[in-house]
Protein backbone atom coordinates (compact mmCIF):
# COMPACT_ATOMS: atom_id res chain seq x y z
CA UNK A 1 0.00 0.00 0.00
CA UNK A 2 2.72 2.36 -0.09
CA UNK A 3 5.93 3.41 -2.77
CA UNK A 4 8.09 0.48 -2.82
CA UNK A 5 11.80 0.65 -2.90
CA UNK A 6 13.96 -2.03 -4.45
CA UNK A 7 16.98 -2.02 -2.34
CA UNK A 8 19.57 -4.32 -4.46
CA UNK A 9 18.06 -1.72 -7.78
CA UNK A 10 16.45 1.28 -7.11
CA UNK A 11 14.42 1.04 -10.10
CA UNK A 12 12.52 4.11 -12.25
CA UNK A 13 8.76 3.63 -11.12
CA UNK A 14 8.22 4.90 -14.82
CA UNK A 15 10.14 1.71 -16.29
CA UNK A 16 10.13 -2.13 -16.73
CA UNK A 17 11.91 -4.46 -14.39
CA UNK A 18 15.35 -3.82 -15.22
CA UNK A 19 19.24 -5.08 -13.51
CA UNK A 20 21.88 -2.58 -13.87
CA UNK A 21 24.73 -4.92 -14.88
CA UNK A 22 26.86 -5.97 -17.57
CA UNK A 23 26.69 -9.12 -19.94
CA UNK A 24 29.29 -11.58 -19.52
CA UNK A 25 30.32 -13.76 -22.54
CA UNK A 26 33.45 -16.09 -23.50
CA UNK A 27 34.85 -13.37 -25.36
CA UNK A 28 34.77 -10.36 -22.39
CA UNK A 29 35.44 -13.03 -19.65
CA UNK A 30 37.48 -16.55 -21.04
CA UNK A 31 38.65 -16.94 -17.54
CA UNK A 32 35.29 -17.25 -15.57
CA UNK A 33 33.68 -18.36 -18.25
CA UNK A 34 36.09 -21.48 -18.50
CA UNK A 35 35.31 -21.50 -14.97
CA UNK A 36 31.41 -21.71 -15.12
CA UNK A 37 32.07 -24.23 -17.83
CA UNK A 38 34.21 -26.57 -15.19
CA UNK A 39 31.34 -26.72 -12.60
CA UNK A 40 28.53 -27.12 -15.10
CA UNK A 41 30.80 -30.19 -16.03
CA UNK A 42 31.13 -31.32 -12.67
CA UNK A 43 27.47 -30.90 -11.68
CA UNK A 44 26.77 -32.62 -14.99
CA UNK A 45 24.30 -30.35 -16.52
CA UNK A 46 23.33 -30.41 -19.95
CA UNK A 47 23.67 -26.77 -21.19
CA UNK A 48 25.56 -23.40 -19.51
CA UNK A 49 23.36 -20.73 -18.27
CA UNK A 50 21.61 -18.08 -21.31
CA UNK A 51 23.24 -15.19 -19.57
CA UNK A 52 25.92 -14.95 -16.85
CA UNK A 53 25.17 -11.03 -15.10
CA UNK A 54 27.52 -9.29 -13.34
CA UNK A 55 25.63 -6.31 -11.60
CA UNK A 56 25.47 -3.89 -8.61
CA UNK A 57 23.61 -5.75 -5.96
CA UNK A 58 20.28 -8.06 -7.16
CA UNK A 59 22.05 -10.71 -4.94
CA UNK A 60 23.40 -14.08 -6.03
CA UNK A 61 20.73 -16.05 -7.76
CA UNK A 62 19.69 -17.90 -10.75
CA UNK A 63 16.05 -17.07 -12.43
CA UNK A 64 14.52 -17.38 -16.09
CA UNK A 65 12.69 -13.97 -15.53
CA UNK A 66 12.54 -11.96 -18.75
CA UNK A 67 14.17 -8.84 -17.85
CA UNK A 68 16.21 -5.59 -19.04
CA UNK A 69 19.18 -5.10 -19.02
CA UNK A 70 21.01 -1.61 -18.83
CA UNK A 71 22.44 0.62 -20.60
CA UNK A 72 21.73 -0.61 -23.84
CA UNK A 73 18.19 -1.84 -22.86
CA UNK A 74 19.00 -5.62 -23.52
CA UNK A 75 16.59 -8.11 -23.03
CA UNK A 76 17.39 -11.10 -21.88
CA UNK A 77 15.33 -14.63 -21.64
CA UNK A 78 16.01 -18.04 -20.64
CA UNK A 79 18.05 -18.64 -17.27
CA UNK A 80 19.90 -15.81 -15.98
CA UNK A 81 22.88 -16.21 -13.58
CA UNK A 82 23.32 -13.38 -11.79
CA UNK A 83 26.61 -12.66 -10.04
CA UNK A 84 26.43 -9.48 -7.19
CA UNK A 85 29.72 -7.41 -7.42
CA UNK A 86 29.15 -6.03 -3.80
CA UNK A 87 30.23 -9.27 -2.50
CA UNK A 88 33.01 -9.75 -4.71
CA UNK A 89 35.94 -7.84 -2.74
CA UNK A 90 35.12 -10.46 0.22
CA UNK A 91 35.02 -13.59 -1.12
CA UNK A 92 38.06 -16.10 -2.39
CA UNK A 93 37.59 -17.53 -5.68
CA UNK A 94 36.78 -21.04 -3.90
CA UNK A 95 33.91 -19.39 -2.23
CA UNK A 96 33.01 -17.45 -5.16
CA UNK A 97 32.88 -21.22 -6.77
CA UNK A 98 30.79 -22.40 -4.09
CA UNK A 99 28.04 -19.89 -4.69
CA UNK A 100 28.14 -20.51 -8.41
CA UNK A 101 27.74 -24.18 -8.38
CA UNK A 102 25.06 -23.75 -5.53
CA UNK A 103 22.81 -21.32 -7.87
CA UNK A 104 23.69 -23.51 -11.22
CA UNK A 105 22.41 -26.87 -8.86
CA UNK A 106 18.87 -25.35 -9.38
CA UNK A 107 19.21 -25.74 -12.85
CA UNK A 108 20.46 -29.55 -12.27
CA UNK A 109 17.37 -30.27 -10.04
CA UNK A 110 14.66 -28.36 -12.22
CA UNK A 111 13.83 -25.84 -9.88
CA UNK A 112 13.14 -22.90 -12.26
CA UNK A 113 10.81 -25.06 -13.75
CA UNK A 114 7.92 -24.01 -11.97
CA UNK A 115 5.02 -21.97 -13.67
CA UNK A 116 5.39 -18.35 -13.69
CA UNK A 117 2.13 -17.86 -12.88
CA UNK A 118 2.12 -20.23 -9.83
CA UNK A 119 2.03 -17.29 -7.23
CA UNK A 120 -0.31 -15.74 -8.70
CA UNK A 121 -2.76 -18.42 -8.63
CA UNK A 122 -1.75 -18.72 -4.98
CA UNK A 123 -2.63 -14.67 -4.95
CA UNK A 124 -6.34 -15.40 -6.44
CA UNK A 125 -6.57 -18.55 -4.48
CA UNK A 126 -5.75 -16.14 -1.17
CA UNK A 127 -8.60 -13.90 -3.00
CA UNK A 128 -11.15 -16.45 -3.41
CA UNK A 129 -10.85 -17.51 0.46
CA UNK A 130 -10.97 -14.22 1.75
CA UNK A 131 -14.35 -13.41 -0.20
CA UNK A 132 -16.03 -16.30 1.66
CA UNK A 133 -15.29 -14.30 5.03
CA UNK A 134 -17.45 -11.10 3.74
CA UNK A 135 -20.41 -13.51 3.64
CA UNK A 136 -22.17 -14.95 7.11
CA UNK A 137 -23.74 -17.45 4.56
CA UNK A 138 -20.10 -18.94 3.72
CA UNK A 139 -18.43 -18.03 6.84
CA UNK A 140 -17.60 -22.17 8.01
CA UNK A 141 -16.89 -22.43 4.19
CA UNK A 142 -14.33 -19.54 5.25
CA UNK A 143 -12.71 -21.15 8.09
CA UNK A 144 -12.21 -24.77 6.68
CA UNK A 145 -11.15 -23.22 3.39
CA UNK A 146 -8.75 -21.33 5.79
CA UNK A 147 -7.58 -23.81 7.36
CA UNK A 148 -6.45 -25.83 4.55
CA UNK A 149 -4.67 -22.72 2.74
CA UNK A 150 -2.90 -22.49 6.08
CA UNK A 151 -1.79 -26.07 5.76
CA UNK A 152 -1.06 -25.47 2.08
CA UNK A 153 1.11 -22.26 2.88
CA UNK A 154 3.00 -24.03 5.25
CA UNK A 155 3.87 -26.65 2.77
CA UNK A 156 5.53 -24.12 0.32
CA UNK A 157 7.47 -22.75 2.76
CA UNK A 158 9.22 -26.15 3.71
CA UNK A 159 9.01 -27.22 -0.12
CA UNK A 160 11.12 -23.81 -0.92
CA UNK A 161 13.78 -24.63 1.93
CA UNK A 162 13.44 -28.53 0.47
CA UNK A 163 15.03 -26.75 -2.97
CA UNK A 164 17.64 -24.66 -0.92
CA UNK A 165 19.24 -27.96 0.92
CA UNK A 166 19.03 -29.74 -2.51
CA UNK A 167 21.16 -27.17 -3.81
CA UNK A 168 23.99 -26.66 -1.39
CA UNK A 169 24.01 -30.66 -0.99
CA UNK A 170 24.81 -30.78 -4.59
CA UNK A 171 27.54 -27.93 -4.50
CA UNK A 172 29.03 -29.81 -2.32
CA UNK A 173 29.72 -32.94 -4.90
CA UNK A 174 32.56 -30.72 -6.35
CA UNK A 175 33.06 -28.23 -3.40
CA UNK A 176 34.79 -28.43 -0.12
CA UNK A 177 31.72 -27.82 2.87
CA UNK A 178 33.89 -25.58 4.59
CA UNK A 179 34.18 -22.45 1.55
CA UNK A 180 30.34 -23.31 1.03
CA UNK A 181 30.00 -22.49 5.06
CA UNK A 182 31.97 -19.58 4.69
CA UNK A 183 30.31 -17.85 1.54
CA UNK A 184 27.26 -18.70 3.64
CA UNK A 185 28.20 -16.60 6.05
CA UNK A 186 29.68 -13.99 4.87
CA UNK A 187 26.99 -13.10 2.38
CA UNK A 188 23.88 -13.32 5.50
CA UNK A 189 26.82 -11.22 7.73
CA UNK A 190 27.44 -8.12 4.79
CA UNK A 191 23.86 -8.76 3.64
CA UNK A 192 22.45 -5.87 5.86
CA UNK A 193 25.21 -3.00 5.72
CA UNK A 194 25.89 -3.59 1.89
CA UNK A 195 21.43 -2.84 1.39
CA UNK A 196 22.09 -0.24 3.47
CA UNK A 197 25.22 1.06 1.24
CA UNK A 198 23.30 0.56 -1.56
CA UNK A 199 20.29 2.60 -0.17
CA UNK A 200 22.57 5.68 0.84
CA UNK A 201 24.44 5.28 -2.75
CA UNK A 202 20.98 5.89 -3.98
CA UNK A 203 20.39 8.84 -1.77
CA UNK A 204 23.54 10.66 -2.30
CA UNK A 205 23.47 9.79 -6.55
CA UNK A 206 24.79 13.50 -7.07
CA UNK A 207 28.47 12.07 -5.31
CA UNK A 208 31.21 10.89 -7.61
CA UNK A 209 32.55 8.27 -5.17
CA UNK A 210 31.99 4.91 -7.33
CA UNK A 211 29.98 2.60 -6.27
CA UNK A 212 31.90 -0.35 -5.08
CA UNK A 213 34.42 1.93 -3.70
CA UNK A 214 31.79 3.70 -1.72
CA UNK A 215 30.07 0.69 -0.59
CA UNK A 216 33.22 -0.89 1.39
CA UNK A 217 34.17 2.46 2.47
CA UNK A 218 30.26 1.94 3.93
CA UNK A 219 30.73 -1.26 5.03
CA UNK A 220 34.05 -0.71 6.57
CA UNK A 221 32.06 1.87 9.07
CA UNK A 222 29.37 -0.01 9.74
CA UNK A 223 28.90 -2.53 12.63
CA UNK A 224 28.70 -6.21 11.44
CA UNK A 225 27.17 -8.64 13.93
CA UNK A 226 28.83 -11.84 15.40
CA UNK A 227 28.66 -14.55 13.19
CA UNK A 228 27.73 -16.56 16.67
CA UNK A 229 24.49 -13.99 17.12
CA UNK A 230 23.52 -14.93 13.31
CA UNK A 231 23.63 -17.87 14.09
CA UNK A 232 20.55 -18.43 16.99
CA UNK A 233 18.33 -16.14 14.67
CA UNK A 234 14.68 -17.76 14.75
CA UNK A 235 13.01 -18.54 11.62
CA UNK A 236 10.69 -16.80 10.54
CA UNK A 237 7.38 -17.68 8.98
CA UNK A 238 7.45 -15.29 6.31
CA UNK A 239 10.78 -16.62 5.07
CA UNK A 240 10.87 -18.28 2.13
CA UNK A 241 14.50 -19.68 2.62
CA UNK A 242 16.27 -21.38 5.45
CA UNK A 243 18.20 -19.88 8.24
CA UNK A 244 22.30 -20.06 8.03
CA UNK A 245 22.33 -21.92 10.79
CA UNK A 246 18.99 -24.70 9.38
CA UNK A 247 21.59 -24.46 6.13
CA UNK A 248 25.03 -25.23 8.23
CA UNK A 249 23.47 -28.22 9.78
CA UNK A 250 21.91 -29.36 6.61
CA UNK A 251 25.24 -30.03 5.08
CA UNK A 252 26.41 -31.64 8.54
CA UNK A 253 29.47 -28.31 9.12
CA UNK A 254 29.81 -28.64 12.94
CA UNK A 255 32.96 -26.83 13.40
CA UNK A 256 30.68 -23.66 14.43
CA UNK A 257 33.84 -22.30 16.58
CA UNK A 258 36.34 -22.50 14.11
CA UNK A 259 33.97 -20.69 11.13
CA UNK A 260 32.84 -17.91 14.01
CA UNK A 261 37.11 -17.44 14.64
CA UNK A 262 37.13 -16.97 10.88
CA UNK A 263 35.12 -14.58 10.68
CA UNK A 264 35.88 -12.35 13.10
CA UNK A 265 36.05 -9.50 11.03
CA UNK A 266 35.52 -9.59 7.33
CA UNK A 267 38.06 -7.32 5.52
CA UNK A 268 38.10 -6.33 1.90
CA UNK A 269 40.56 -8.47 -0.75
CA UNK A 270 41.74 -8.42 -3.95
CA UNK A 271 41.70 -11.95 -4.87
CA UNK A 272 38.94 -11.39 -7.32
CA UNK A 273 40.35 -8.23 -8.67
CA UNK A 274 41.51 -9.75 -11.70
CA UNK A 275 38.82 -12.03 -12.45
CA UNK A 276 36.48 -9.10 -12.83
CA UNK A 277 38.53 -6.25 -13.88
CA UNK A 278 37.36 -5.85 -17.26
CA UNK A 279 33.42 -5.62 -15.92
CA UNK A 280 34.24 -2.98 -12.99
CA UNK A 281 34.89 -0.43 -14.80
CA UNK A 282 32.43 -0.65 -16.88
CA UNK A 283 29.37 -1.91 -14.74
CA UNK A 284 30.45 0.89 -11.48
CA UNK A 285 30.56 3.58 -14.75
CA UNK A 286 26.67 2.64 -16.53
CA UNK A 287 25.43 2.30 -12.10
CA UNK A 288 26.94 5.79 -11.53
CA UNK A 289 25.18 7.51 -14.60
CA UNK A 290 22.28 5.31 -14.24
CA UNK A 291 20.93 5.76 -10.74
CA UNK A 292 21.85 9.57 -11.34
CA UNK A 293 18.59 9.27 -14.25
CA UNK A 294 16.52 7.34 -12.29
CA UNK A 295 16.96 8.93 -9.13
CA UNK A 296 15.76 12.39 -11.03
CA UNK A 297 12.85 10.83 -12.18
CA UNK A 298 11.93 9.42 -8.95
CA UNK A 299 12.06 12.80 -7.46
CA UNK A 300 10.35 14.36 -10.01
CA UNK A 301 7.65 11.65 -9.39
CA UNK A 302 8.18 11.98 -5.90
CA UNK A 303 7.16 15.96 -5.20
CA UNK A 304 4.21 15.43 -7.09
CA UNK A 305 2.64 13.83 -4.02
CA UNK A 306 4.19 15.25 -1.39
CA UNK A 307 1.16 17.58 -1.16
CA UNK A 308 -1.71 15.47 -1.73
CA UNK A 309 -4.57 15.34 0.49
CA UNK A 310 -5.38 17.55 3.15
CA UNK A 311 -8.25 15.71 4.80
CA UNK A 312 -9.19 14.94 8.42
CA UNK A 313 -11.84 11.86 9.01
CA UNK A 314 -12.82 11.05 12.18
CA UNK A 315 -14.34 8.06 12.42
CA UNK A 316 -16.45 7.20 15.49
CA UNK A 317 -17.74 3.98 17.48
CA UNK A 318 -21.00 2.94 16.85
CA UNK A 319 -23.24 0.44 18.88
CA UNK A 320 -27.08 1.07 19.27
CA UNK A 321 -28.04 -1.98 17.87
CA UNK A 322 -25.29 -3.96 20.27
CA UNK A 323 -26.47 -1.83 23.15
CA UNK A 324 -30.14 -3.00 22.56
CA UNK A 325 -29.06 -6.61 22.46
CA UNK A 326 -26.84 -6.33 25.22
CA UNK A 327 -29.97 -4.99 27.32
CA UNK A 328 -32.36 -7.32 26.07
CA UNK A 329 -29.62 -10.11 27.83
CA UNK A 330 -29.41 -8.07 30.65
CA UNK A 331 -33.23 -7.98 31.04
CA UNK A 332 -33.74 -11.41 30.87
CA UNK A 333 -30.87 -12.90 33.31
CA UNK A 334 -32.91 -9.92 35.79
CA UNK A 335 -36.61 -11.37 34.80
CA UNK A 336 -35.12 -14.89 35.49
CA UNK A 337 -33.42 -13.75 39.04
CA UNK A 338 -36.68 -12.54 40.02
CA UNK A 339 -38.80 -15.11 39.05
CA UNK A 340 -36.59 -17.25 40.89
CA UNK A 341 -36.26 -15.33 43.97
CA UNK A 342 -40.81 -15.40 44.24
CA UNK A 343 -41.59 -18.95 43.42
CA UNK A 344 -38.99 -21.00 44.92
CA UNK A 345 -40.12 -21.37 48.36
CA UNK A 346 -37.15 -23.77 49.10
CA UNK A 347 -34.39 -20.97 51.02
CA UNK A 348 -31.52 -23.30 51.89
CA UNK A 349 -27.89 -23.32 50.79
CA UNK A 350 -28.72 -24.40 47.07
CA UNK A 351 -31.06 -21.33 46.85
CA UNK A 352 -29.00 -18.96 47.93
CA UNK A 353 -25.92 -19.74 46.11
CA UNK A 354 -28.51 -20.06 42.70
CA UNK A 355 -29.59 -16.06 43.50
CA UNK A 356 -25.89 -15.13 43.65
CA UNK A 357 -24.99 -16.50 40.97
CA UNK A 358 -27.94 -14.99 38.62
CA UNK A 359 -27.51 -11.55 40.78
CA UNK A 360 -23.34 -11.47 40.05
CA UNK A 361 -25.02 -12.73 36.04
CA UNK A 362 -27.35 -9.67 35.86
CA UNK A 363 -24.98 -7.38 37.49
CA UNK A 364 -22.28 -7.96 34.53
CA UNK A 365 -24.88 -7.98 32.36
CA UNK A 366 -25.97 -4.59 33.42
CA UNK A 367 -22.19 -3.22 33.50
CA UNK A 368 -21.35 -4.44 29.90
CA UNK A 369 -24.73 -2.48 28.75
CA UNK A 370 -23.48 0.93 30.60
CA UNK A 371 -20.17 0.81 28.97
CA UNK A 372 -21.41 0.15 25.47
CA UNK A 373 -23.50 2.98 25.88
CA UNK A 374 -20.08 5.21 27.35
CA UNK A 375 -18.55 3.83 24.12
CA UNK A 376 -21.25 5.22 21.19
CA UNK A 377 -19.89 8.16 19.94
CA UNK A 378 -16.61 8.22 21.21
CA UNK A 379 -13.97 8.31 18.44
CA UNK A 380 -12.15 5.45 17.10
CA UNK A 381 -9.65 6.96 14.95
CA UNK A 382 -9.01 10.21 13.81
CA UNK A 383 -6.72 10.04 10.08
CA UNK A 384 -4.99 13.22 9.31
CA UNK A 385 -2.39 14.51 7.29
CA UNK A 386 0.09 14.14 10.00
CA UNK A 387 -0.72 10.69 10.70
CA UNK A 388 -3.11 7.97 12.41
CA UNK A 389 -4.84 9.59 16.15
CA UNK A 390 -5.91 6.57 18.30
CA UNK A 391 -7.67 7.19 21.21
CA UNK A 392 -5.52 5.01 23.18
CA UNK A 393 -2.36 6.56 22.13
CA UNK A 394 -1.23 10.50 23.51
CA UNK A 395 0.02 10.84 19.98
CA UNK A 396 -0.82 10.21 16.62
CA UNK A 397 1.40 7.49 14.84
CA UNK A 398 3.01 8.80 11.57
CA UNK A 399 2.55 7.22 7.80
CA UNK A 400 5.92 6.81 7.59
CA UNK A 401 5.91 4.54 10.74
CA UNK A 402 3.04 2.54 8.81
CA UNK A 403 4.75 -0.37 7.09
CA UNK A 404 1.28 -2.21 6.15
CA UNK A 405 -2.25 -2.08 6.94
CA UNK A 406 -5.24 -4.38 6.29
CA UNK A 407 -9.14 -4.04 6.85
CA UNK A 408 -11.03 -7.00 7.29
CA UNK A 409 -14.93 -7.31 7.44
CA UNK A 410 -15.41 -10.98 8.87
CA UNK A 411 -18.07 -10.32 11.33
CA UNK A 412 -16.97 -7.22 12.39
CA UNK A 413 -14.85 -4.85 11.05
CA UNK A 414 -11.13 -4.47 11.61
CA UNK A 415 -8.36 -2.24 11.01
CA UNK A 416 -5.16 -3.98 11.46
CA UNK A 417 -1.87 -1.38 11.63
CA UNK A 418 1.77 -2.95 11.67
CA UNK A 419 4.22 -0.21 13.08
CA UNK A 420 7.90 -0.37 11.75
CA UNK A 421 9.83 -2.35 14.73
CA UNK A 422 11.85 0.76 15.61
CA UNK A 423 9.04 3.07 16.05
CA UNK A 424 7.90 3.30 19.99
CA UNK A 425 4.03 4.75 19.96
CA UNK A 426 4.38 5.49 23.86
CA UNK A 427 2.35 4.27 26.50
CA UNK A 428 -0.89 2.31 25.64
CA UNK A 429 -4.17 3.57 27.80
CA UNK A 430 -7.20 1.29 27.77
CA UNK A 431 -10.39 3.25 26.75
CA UNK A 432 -14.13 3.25 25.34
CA UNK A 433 -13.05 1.70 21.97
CA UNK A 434 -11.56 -2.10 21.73
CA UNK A 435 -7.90 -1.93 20.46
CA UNK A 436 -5.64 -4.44 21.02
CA UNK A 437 -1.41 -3.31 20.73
CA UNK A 438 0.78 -6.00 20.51
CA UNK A 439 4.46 -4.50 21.26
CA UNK A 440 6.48 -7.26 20.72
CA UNK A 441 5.21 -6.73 17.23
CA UNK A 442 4.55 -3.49 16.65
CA UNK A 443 0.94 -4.41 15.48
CA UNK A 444 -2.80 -2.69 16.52
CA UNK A 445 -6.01 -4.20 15.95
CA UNK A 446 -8.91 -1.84 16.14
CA UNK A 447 -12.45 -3.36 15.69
CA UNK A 448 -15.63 -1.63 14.80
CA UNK A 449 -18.71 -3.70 15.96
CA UNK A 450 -20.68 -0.65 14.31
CA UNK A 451 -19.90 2.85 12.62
CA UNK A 452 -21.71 5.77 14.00
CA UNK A 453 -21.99 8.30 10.29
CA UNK A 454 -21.73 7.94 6.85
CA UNK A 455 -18.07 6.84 6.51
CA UNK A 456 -17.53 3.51 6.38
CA UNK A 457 -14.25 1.71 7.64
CA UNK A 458 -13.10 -0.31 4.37
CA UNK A 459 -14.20 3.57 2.86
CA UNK A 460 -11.10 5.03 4.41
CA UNK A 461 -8.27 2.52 2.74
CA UNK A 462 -7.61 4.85 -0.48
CA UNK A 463 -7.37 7.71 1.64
CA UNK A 464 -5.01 5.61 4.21
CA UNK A 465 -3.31 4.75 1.06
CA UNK A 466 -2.91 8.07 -0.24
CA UNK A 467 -1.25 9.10 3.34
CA UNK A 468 0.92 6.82 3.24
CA UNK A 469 2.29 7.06 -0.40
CA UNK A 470 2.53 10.72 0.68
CA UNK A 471 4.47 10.43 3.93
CA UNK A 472 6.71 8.21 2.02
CA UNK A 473 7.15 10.67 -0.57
CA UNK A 474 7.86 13.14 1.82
CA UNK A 475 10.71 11.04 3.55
CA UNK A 476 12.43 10.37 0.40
CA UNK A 477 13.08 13.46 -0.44
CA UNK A 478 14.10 14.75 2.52
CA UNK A 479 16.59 12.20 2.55
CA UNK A 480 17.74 13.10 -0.69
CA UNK A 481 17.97 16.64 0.44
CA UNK A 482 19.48 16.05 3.19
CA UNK A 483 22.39 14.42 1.32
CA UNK A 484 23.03 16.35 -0.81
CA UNK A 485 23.71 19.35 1.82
């Protein structure tokens, strides 16, 4: 729901899916190609990769995505291998191997195989379940349907880490475990502060630092965590590949002790210098002139939002028709405690304990009623320009601080806000409207039994939208402002 950045390749939100790299061939490369050639040998594959890529972030990876290439706008089909020159002044040319014949073993084992359109099937199939929740008539259709999609989800996840092991168990037919454990490593240890480089790179594209050189300058100043703190990282659900360490003790590497005194520190080499010197110059030349277009564009598309939208909704609780119910409840637990308390004639023990049970029944009964009836009216959120007021918060939330937000209508409706981790809302104060604030993950659940107005909930998500895309304009270019002061 709001602008999307592509970290590895900030791309032109005007333009197609495109890598800034450079083509690699047997004429520009003989030397790494010969070497590509070796492992496809080894791994016993029938045919070398369409294209081998060397480019400015877009990670290590393998993929038969039609894509562009720049400068010259090349196309390319068939399977891509991409090789990420950000890692390149850390790793030895056995690691370097490693990687290759890891991301070439997907080829081997027919993993790019699968349908393009497979996700989005899963996408319509998410669609399809989720429409069955709007509906009381196919609400159990809704939860069974759910349940099984739940199974189904969980299934991909473990089928995706299936392909993952596959691959670094068959790397490991022609490479030594121990460079495989340390490429590994090193790539999930520089993974963070080299996105982060290439973030700031984007930021400051007015600077004539190039980009690899600015990047381990970047690097070099930031703080890299212990390879030993890596390695107890949780898995995460939404993780579509395995942890290091799931991926260390897949290929049975136990000397843990001696790989965390390896890596210590990770310091820049040349031992891939050579190998590549032909495509540096080149690829850190076509990045430096490229971001430089697209980051003007951006900005250009950026400050035409920056000013949208100037509109304050408050929307407020509703209830009348819960209130009404709740009393009807209320009156009857009373009518029964009454009727009890003139026609049984029996007063012993059993009696009495009956009457305070339906009098402590009544009286909650009776409590719940009075604070619906607090509740109507009272606001439930407030969206303004500045950001999201909650009644339970002293101040409003920014967009910025927004990463996503859903509205769901199954019975009632529900307005479900995920904060960015680092972003502390301050202290949470119970009140007249039922919000839920989970701080461990920075996530708010607001429900609407009824609306009191015009203004529907699910009526507010384009201008919640809107916000967002604007605070996030906003930030942008105050970070690009900012940078280049």
């Amino acid at each position: 729901m709001s602008l999307h950045w592509e970290i590895y390749n900030k791309k032109n939100i005007t333009a197609e899916t495109s890598v800034n790299g450079v083509l690699i061939t047997s004429e520009t490369n003989p030397k790494l190609y010969k070497l590509i050639e070796k492992i496809v040998q080894q791994l016993e594959l029938n045919v070398m990769p369409d294209n081998i890529v060397f480019c400015i972030g877009h990670g290590f990876k393998i993929s038969n995505q039609t894509i562009y290439l720049y400068p010259r706008r090349t196309i390319l089909t068939g399977n891509t291998l991409y090789l990420d020159s950000t890692y390149i002044n850390y790793l030895t040319l056995a690691e370097l191997s490693s990687i290759i014949a890891h991301e070439l073993s997907h080829i081997a084992s027919n993993d790019l195989s699968l349908p393009k359109n497979f996700y989005r099937q899963i996408d319509r199939l998410t669609e399809t379940i989720t429409s069955f929740s709007r509906s009381r008539l196919f609400y159990p259709s809704y939860l069974l349907s759910k349940h099984y999609y739940c199974s189904f989800n969980r299934a991909i996840r473990q089928w995706n880490c299936s392909r993952e092991y596959r691959a670094d168990s068959n790397a490991l037919k022609i490479i030594p475990k121990e460079y495989l454990a340390l490429a590994l490593s090193k790539i999930h240890l520089l993974q963070v502060p080299i996105n982060q480089a290439l973030d700031n790179y984007y930021h400051n594209a007015h600077t004539t630092h190039l980009p690899l050189d600015y990047i381990t300058h970047y690097v070099a100043q930031s703080e890299i965590p212990s390879l030993s703190k890596l390695l107890k990282k949780q898995p995460s659900v939404y993780n579509t590949h395995p942890t290091l360490a799931q991926r260390l003790s897949a290929i049975k590497y136990r000397e843990l002790n001696r790989l965390c005194g390896l890596l210590i520190s990770i310091s820049p080499t040349s031992l891939l210098t050579e190998l590549f010197s032909h495509e540096v110059n080149a690829l850190q030349a076509n990045y430096q002139k490229n971001i430089q277009k697209i980051a003007e564009t951006n900005i250009n598309y950026l400050k035409k939002h920056i000013n949208n939208h100037q509109q304050t909704i408050t929307i407020k609780q509703g209830g009348i028709i819960r209130l009404l119910l709740r009393s009807l409840l209320a009156s009857l637990f009373i009518l029964i405690t009454y009727t009890f308390l003139i026609t049984d004639e029996k007063h012993d023990s059993e009696w009495l304990i009956t009457v305070i049970i339906l009098s402590i029944i009544s009286i909650f009964c009776l409590r719940r009623c009075y604070k619906m009836y607090q509740c109507i009216g009272s606001p439930l959120l407030t969206i303004t320009p500045q950001g999201l007021v909650l009644p339970c918060f002293e101040k409003a939330i920014p967009w910025e601080q927004i990463i996503h937000y859903q509205i769901n209508e199954i019975m009632y409706k529900k307005l479900n806000v995920y904060l960015s981790p680092a972003f502390n809302p301050g202290k949470f104060k119970t009140g007249g409207a039922k919000i839920k604030y989970n701080r461990q993950n920075n996530h708010i659940q607001i429900t609407a039994y009824e609306i009191k107005g015009k203004i529907n909930l699910p009526d507010c998500a384009p201008l919640i939208s809107d916000y967002i895309i604007t605070a996030t304009a906003r930030v942008e270019l105050q970070l690009f402002t900012q940078n280049k002061e």
